[in-house]
C-alpha atoms as a PDB file:
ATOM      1  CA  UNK A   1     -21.833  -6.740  -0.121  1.00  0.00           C
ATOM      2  CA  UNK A   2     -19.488  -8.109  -2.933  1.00  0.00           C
ATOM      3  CA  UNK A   3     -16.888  -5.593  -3.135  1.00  0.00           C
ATOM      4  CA  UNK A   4     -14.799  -8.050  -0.921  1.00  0.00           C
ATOM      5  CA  UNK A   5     -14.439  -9.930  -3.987  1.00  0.00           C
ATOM      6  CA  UNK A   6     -15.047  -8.015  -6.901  1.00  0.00           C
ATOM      7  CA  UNK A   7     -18.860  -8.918  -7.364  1.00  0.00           C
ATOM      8  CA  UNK A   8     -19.553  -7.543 -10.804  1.00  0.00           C
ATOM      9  CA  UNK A   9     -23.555  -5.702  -9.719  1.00  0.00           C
ATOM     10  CA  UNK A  10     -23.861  -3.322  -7.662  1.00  0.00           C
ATOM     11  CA  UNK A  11     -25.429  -5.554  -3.932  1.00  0.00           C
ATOM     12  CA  UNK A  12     -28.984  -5.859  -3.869  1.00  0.00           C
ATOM     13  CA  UNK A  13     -30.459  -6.668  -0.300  1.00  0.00           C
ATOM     14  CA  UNK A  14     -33.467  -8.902  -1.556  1.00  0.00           C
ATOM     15  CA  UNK A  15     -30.670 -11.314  -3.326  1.00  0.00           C
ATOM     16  CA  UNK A  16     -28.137 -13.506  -2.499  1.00  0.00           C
ATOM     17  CA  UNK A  17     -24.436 -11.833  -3.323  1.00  0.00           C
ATOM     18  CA  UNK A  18     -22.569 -13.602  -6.396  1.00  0.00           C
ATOM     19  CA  UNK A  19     -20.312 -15.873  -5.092  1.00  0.00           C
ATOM     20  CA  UNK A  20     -20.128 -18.050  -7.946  1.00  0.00           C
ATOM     21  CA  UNK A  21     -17.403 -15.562  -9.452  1.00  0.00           C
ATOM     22  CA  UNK A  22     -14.971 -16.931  -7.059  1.00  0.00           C
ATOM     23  CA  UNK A  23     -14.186 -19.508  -9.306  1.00  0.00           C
ATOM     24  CA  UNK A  24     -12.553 -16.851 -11.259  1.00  0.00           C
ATOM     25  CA  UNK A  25      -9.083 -16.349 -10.469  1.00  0.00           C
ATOM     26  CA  UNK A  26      -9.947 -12.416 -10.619  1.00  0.00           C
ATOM     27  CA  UNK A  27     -12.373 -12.061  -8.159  1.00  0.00           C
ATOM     28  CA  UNK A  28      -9.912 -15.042  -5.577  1.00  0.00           C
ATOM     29  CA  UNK A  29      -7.557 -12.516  -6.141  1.00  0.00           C
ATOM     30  CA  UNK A  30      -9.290  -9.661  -4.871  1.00  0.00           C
ATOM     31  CA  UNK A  31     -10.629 -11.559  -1.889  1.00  0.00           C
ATOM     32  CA  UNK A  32      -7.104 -12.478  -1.100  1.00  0.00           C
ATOM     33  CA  UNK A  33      -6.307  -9.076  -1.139  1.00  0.00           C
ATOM     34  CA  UNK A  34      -8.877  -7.877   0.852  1.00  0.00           C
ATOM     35  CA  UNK A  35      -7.651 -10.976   3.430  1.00  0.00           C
ATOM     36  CA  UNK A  36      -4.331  -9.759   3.850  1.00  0.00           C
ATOM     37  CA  UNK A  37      -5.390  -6.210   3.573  1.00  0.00           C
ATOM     38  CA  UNK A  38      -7.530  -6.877   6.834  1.00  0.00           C
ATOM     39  CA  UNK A  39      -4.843  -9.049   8.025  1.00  0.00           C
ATOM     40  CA  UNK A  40      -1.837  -6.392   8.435  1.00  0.00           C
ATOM     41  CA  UNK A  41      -4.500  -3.853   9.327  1.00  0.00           C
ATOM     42  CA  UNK A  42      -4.985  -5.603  12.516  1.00  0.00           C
ATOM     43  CA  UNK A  43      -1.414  -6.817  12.762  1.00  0.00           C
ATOM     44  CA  UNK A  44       0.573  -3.619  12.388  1.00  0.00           C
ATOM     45  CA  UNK A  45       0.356  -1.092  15.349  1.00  0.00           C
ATOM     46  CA  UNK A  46       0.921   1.808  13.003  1.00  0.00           C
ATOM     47  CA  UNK A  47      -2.291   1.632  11.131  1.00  0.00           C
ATOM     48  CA  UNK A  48      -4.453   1.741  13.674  1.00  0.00           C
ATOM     49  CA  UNK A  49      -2.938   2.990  17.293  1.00  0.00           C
ATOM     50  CA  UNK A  50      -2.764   6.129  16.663  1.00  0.00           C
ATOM     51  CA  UNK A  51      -6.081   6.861  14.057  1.00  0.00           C
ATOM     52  CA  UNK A  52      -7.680   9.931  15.947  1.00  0.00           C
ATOM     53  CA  UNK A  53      -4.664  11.620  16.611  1.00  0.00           C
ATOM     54  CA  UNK A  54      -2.496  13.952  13.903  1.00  0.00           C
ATOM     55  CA  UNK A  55       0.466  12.390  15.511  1.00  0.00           C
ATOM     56  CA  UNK A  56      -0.574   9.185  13.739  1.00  0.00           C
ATOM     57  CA  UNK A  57      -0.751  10.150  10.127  1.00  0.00           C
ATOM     58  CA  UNK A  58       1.539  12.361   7.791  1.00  0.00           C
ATOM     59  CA  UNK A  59       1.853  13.173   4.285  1.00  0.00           C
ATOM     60  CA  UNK A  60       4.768  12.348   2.452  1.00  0.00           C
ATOM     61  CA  UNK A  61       3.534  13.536  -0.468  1.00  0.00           C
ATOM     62  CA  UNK A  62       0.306  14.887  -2.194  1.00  0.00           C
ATOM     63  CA  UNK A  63       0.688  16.922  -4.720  1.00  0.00           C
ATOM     64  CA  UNK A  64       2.168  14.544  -7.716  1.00  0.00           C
ATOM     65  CA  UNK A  65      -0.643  15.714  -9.748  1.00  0.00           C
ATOM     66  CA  UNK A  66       2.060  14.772 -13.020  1.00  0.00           C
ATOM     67  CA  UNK A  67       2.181  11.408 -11.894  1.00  0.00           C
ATOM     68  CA  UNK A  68      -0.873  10.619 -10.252  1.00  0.00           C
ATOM     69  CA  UNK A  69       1.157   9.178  -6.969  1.00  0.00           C
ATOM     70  CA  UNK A  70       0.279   9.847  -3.168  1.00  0.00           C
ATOM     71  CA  UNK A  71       1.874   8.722  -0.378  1.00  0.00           C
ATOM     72  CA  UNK A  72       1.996   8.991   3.462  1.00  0.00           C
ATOM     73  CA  UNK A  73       3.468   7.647   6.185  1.00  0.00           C
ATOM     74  CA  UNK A  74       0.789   5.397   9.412  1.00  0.00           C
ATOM     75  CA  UNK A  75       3.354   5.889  13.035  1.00  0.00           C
ATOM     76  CA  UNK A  76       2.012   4.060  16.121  1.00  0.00           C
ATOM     77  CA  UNK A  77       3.113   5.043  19.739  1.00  0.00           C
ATOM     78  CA  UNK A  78       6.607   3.909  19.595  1.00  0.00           C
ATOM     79  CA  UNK A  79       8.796   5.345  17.242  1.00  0.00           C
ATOM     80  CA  UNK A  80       9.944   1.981  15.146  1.00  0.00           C
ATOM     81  CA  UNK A  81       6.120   1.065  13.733  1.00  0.00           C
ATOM     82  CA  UNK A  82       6.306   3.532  10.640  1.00  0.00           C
ATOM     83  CA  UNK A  83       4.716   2.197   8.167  1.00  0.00           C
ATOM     84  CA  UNK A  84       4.919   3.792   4.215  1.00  0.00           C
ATOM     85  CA  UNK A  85       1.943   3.799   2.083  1.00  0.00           C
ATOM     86  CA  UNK A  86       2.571   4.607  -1.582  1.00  0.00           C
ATOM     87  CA  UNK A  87      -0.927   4.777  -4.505  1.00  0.00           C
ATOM     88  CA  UNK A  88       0.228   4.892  -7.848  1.00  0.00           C
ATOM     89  CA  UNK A  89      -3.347   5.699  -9.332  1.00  0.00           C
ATOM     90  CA  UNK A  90      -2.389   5.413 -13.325  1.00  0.00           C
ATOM     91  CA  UNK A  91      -2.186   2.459 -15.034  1.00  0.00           C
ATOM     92  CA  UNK A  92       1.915   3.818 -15.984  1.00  0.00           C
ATOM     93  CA  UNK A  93       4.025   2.072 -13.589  1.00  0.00           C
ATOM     94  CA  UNK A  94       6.654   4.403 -12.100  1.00  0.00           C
ATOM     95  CA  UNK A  95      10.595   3.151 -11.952  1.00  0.00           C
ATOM     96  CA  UNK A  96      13.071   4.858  -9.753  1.00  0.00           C
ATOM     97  CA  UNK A  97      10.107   7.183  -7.948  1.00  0.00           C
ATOM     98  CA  UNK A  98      11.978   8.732  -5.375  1.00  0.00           C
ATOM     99  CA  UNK A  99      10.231   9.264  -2.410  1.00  0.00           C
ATOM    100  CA  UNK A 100      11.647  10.902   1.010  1.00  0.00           C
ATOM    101  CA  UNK A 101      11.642   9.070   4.390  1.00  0.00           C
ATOM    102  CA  UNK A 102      12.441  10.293   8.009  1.00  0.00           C
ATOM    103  CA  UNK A 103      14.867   7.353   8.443  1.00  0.00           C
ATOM    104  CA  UNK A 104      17.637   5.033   6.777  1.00  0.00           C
ATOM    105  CA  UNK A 105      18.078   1.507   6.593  1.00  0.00           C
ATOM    106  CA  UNK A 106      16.224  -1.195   5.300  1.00  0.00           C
ATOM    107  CA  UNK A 107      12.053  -0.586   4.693  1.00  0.00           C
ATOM    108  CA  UNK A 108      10.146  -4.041   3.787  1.00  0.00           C
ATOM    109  CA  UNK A 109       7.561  -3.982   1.452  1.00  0.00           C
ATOM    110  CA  UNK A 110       4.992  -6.080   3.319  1.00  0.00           C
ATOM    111  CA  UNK A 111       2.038  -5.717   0.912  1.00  0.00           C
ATOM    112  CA  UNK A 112       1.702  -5.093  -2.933  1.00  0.00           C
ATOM    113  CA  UNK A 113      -1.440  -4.742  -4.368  1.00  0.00           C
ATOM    114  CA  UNK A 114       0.281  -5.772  -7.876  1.00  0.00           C
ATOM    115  CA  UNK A 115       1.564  -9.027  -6.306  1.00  0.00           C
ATOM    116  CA  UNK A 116       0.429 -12.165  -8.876  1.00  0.00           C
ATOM    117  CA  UNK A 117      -1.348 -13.493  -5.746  1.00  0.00           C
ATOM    118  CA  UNK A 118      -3.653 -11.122  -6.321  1.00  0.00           C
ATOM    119  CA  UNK A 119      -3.599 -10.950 -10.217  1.00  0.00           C
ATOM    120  CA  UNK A 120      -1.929  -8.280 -10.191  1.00  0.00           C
ATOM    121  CA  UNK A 121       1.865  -8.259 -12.795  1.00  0.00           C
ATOM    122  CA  UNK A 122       3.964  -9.266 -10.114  1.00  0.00           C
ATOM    123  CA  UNK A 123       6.320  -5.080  -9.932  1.00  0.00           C
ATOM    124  CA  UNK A 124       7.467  -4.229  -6.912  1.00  0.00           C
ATOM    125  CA  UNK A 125      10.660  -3.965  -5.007  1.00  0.00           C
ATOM    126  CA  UNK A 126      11.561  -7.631  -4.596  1.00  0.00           C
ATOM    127  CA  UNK A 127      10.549  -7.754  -0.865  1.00  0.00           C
ATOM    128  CA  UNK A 128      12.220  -3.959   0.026  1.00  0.00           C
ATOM    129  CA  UNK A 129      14.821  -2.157  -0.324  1.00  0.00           C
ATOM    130  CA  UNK A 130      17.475   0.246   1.624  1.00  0.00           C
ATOM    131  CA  UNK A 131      17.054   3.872   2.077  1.00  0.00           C
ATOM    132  CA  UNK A 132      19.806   6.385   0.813  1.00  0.00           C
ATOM    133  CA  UNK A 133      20.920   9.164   2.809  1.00  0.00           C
ATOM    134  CA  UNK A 134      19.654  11.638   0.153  1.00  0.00           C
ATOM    135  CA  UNK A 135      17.126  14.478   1.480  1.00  0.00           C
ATOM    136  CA  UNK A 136      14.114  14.530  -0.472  1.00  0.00           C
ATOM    137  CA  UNK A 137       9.727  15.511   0.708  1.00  0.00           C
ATOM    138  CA  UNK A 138      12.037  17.780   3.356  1.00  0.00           C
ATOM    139  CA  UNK A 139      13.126  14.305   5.052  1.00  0.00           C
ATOM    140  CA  UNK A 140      16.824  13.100   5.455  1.00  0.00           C
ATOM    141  CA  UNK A 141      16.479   9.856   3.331  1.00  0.00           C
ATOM    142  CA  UNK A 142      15.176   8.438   0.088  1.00  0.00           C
ATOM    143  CA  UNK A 143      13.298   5.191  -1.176  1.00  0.00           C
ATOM    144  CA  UNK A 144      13.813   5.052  -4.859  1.00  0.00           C
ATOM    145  CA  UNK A 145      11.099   2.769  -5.963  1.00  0.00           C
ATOM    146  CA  UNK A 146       9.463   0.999  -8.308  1.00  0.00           C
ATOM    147  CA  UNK A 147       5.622   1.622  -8.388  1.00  0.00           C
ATOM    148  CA  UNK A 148       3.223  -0.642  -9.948  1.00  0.00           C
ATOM    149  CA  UNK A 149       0.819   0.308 -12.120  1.00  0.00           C
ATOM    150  CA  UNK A 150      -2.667   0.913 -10.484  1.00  0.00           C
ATOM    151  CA  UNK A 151      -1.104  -0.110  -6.988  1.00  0.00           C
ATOM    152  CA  UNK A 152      -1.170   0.356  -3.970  1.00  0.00           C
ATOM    153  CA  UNK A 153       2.058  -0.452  -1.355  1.00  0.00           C
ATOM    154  CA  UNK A 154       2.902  -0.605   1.868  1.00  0.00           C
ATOM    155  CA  UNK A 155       6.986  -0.730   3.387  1.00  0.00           C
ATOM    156  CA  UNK A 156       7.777  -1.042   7.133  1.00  0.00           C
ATOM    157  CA  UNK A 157      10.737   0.813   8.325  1.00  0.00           C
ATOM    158  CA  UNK A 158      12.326  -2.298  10.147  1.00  0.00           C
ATOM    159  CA  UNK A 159      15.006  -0.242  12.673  1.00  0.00           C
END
């Protein structure tokens, strides 16, 4: 219906969507994002293996009112696919956000909304980063992170 690739109108069934405004380097960004959003959606067991259950989702979390920053963590059945998903909804970016995590070691961030392949500024966490043993959320370990602005990330715990 467009929103796959940023189609500026709102989709109207008795016309054809725009997809002249992929020659735009905005709108191939989006669709690249939406590819590779789809992409590790299907590819990562802890988005999806565990969506009717509670024992699949939990908050990290969701009251950064301040900062306009939620974030969760997506488990599948085994206990190594955690997957971190961090929405910095302001158009501030956030440096050293520190976030808690239930375990140490290294967490890759495997998609950035902000990434310039999607036109976004190119912040982020060059790739991922290691957790500190520093209790914070009411879990053991920390990320600290830097959030893009208007973002959206995900980091896989990689024990």
């Amino acid at each position: 219906m467009g929103g796959e690739f940023g189609q500026w109108r709102e989709w109207v069934h008795d016309e054809s969507l725009e997809w002249h405004t992929l020659e735009y380097p905005f709108h191939k960004g989006i669709q690249l994002w939406v590819k590779d959003l789809n992409h590790l959606y299907r590819t990562e067991h802890a988005l999806y293996e565990l969506d009717f259950s509670f024992e699949g989702y939990e908050w990290i979390d969701f009251r950064d009112s301040e900062n306009s920053v939620i974030s969760f963590i997506r488990k599948g059945k085994y206990t190594n696919d955690i997957i971190l998903v961090v929405c910095n909804l302001t158009p501030a970016p956030r440096f050293n956000y520190q976030l808690g995590v239930p375990r140490g070691g290294s967490w890759k961030e495997v998609l950035n909304s902000d990434s310039v392949f999607y036109g976004g500024s190119g912040l982020g966490n060059s790739g991922g980063l290691e957790a500190n043993h520093v209790s914070s959320h009411g879990r053991p370990y920390s990320l600290f992170l830097t959030l893009p602005p208007l973002s959206v990330l995900f980091l896989k715990s990689e024990i």
